[in-house]
C-alpha atoms as a PDB file:
ATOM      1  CA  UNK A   1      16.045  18.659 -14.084  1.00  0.00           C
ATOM      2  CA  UNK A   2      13.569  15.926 -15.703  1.00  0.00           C
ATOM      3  CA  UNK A   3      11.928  15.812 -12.031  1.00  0.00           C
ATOM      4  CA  UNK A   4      11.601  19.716 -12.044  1.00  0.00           C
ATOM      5  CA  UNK A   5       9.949  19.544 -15.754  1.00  0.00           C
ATOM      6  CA  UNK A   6       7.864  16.559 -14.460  1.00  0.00           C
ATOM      7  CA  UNK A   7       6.466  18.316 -11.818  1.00  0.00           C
ATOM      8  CA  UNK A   8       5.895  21.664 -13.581  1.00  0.00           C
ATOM      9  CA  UNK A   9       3.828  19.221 -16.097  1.00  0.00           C
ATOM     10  CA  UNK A  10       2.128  17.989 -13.631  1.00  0.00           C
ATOM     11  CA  UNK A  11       1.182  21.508 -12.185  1.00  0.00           C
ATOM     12  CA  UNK A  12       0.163  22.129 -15.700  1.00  0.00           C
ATOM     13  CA  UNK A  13      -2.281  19.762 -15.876  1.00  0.00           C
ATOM     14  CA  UNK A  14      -3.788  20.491 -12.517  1.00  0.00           C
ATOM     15  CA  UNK A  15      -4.443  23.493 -13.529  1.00  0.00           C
ATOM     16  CA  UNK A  16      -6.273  22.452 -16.846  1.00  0.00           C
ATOM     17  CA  UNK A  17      -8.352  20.019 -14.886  1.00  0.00           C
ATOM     18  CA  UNK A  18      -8.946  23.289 -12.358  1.00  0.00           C
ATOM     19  CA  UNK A  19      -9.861  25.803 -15.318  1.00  0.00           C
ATOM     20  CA  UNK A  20     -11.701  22.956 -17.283  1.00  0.00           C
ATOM     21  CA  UNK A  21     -15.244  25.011 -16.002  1.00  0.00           C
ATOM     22  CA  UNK A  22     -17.346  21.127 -16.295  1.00  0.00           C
ATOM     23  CA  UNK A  23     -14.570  19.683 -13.701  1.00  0.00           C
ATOM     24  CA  UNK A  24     -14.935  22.388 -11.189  1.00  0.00           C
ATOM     25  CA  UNK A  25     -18.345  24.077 -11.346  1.00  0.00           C
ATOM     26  CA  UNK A  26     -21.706  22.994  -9.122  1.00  0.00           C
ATOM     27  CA  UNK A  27     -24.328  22.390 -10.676  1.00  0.00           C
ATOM     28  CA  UNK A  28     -26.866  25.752 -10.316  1.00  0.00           C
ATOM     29  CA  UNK A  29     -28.864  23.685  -7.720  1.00  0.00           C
ATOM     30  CA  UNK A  30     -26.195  23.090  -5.244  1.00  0.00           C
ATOM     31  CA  UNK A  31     -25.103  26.791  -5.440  1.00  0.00           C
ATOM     32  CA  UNK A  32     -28.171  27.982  -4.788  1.00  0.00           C
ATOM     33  CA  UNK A  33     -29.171  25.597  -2.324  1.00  0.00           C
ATOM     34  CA  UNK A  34     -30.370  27.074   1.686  1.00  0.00           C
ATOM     35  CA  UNK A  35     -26.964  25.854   3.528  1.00  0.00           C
ATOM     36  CA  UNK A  36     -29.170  26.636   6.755  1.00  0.00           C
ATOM     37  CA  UNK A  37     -27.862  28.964   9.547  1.00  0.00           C
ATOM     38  CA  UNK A  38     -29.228  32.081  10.886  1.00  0.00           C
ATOM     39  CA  UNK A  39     -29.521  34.587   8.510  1.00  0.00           C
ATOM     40  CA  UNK A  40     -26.964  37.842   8.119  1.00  0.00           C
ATOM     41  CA  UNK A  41     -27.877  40.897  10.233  1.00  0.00           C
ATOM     42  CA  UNK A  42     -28.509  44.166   8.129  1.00  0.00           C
ATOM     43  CA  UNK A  43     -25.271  45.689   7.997  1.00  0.00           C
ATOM     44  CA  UNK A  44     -26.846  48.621  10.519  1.00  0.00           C
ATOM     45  CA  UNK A  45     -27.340  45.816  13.550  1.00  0.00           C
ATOM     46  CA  UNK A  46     -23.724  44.404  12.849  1.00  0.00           C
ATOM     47  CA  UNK A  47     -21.665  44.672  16.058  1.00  0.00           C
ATOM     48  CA  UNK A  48     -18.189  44.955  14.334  1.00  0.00           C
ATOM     49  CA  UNK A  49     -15.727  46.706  16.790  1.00  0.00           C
ATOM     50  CA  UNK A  50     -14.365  45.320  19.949  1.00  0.00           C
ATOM     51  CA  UNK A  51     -13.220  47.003  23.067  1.00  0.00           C
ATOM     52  CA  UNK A  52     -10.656  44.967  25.504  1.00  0.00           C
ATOM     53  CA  UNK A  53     -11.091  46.198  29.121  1.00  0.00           C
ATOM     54  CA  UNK A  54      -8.713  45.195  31.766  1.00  0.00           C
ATOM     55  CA  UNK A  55     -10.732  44.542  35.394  1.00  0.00           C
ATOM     56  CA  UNK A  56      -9.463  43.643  38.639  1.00  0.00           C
ATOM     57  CA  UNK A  57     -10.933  40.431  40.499  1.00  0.00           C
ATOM     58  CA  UNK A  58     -13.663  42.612  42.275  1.00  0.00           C
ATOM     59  CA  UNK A  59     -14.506  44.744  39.692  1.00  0.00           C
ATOM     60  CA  UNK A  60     -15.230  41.594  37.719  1.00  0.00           C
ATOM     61  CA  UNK A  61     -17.080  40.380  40.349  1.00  0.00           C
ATOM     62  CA  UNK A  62     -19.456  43.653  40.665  1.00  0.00           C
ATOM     63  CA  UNK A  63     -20.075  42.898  37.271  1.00  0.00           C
ATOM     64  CA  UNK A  64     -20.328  39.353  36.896  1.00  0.00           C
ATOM     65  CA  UNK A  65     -22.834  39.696  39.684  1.00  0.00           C
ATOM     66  CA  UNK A  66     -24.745  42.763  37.223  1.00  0.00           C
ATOM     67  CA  UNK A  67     -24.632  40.141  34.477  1.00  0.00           C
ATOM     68  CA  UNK A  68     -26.410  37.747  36.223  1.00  0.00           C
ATOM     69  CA  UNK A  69     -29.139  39.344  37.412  1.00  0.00           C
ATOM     70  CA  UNK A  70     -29.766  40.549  34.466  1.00  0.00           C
ATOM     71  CA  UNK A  71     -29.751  37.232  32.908  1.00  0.00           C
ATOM     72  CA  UNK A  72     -26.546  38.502  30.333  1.00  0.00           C
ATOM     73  CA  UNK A  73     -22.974  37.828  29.607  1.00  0.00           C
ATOM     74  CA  UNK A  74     -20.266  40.161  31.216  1.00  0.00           C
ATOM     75  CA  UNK A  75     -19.477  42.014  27.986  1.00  0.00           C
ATOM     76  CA  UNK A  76     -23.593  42.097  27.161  1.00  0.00           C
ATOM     77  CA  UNK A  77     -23.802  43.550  30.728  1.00  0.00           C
ATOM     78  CA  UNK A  78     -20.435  45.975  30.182  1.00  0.00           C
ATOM     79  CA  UNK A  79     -22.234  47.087  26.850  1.00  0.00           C
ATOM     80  CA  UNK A  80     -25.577  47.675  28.644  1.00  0.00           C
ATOM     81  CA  UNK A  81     -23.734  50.429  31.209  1.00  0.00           C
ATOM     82  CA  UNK A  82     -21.783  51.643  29.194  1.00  0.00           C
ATOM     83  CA  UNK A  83     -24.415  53.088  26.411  1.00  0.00           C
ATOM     84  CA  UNK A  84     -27.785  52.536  29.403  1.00  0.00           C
ATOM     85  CA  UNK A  85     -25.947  53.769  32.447  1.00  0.00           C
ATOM     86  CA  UNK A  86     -27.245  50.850  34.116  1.00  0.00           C
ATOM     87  CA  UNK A  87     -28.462  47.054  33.659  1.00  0.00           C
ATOM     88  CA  UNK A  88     -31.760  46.234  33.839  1.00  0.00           C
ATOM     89  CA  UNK A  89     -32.939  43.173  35.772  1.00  0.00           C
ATOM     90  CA  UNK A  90     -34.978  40.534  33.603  1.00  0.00           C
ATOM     91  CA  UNK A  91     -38.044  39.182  34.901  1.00  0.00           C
ATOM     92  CA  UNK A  92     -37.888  35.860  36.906  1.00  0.00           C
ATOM     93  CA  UNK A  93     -38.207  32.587  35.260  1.00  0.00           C
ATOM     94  CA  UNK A  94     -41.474  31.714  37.708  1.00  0.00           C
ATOM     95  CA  UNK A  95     -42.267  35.109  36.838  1.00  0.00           C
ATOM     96  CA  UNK A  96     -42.128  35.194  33.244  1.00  0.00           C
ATOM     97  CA  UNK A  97     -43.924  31.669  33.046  1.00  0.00           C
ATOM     98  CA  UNK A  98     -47.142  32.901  35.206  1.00  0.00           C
ATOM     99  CA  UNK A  99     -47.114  36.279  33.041  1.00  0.00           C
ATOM    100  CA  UNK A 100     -47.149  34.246  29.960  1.00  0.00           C
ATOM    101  CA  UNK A 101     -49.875  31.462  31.324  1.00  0.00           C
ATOM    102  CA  UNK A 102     -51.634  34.743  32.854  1.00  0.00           C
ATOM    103  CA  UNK A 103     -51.525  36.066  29.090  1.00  0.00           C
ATOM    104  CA  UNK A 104     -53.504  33.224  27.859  1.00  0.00           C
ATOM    105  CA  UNK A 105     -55.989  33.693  29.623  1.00  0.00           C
ATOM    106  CA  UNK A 106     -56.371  37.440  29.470  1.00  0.00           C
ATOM    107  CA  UNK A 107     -56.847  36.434  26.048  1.00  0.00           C
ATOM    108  CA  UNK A 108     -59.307  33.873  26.808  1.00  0.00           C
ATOM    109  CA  UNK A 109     -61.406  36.625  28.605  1.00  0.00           C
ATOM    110  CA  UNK A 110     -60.882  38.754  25.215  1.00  0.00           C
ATOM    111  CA  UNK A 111     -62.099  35.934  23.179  1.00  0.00           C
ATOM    112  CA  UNK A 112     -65.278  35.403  25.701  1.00  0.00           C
ATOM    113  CA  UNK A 113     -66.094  39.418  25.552  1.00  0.00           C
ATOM    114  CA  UNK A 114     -65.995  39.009  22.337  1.00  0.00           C
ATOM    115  CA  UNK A 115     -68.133  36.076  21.427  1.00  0.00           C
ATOM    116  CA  UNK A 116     -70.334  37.254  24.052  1.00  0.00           C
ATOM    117  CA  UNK A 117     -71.371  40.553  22.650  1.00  0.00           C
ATOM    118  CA  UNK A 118     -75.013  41.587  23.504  1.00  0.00           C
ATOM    119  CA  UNK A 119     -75.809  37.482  24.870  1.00  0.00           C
ATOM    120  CA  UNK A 120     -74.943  38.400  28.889  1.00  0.00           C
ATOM    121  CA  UNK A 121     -76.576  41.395  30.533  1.00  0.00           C
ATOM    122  CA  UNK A 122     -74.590  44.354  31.291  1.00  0.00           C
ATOM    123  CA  UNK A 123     -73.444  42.985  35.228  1.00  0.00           C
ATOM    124  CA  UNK A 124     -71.704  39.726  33.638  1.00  0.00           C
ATOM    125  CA  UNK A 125     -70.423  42.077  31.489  1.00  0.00           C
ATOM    126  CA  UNK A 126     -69.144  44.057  34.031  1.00  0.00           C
ATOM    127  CA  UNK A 127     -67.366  41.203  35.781  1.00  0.00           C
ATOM    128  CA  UNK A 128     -66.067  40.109  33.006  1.00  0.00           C
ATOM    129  CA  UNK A 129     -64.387  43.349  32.154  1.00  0.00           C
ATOM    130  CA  UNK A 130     -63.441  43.898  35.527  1.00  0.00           C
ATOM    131  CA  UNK A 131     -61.236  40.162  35.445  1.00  0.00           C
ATOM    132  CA  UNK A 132     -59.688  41.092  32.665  1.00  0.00           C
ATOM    133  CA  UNK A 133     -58.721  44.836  34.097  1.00  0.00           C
ATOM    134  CA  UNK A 134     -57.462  42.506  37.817  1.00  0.00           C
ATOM    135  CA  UNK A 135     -55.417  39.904  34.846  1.00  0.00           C
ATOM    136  CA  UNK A 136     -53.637  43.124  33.077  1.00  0.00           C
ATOM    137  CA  UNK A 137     -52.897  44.713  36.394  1.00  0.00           C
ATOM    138  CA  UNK A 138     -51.616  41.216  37.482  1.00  0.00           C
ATOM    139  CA  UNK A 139     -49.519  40.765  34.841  1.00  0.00           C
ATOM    140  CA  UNK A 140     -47.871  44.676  34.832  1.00  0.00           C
ATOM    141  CA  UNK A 141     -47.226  43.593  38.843  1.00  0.00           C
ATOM    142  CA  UNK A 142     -45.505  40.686  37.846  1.00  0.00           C
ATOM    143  CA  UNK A 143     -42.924  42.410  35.511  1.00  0.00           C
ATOM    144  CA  UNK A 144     -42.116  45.549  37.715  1.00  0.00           C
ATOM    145  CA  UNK A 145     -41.327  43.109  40.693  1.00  0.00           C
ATOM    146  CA  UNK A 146     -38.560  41.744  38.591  1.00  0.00           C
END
């Protein structure tokens, strides 16, 4: 009996050390401090509800294969069919790189038009503009061969 009183005392004063608000509080900087992290989705972009799908070998094969192309996971892939009707094909990694580098300098040959103005005579001009049409053409090309 004195061990079960002993131990209820020592609940007891657990408790007041856990209640005591200066033993157990931060202090306002630590509670408010960035803990890092990626921030919360709005509540409207949340993806909450799961769906378990049972697939034989070669129907998870089919799309495995879909996912891959695509440059997804199987249940990004699943989700994409399921609400697209299909799965769209990303662009190439050799492709994306020369569409980006190709980018840079369509805007280089912005910048030039630009600075340019009324200082070149109206065939430069021409060539000019016609580069940058040949770059933006390019680029579209590069994307719809994906």
């Amino acid at each position: 009996m004195a061990d079960a009183d002993a131990g209820l005392g020592l609940e007891r004063a657990m408790f007041s050390l856990r209640s005591n608000g200066s033993q157990t509080t931060r202090s306002p900087s630590v509670r408010s401090r960035n803990r890092g992290g990626r921030p919360p989705l709005p509540a409207i972009l949340r993806r909450t509800r799961t769906i378990n799908v049972a697939l034989t070998e070669d129907e998870y094969a089919a799309l495995r294969r879909k996912a891959l192309a695509a440059a997804l996971r199987p249940a990004e892939a699943l989700r994409e069919l399921a609400l697209r009707g299909e799965v769209r094909e990303t662009t190439p990694r050799l492709n994306a790189q020369a569409w980006a580098h190709l980018g840079k300098f369509q805007g280089a040959v912005s910048r030039l038009l630009a600075i340019a103005g009324e200082r070149i005579d109206e065939q430069d001009r021409a060539l000019i503009e016609s580069l940058h049409a040949e770059i933006r053409a390019l680029r579209l090309a590069l994307v719809r061969t994906a």
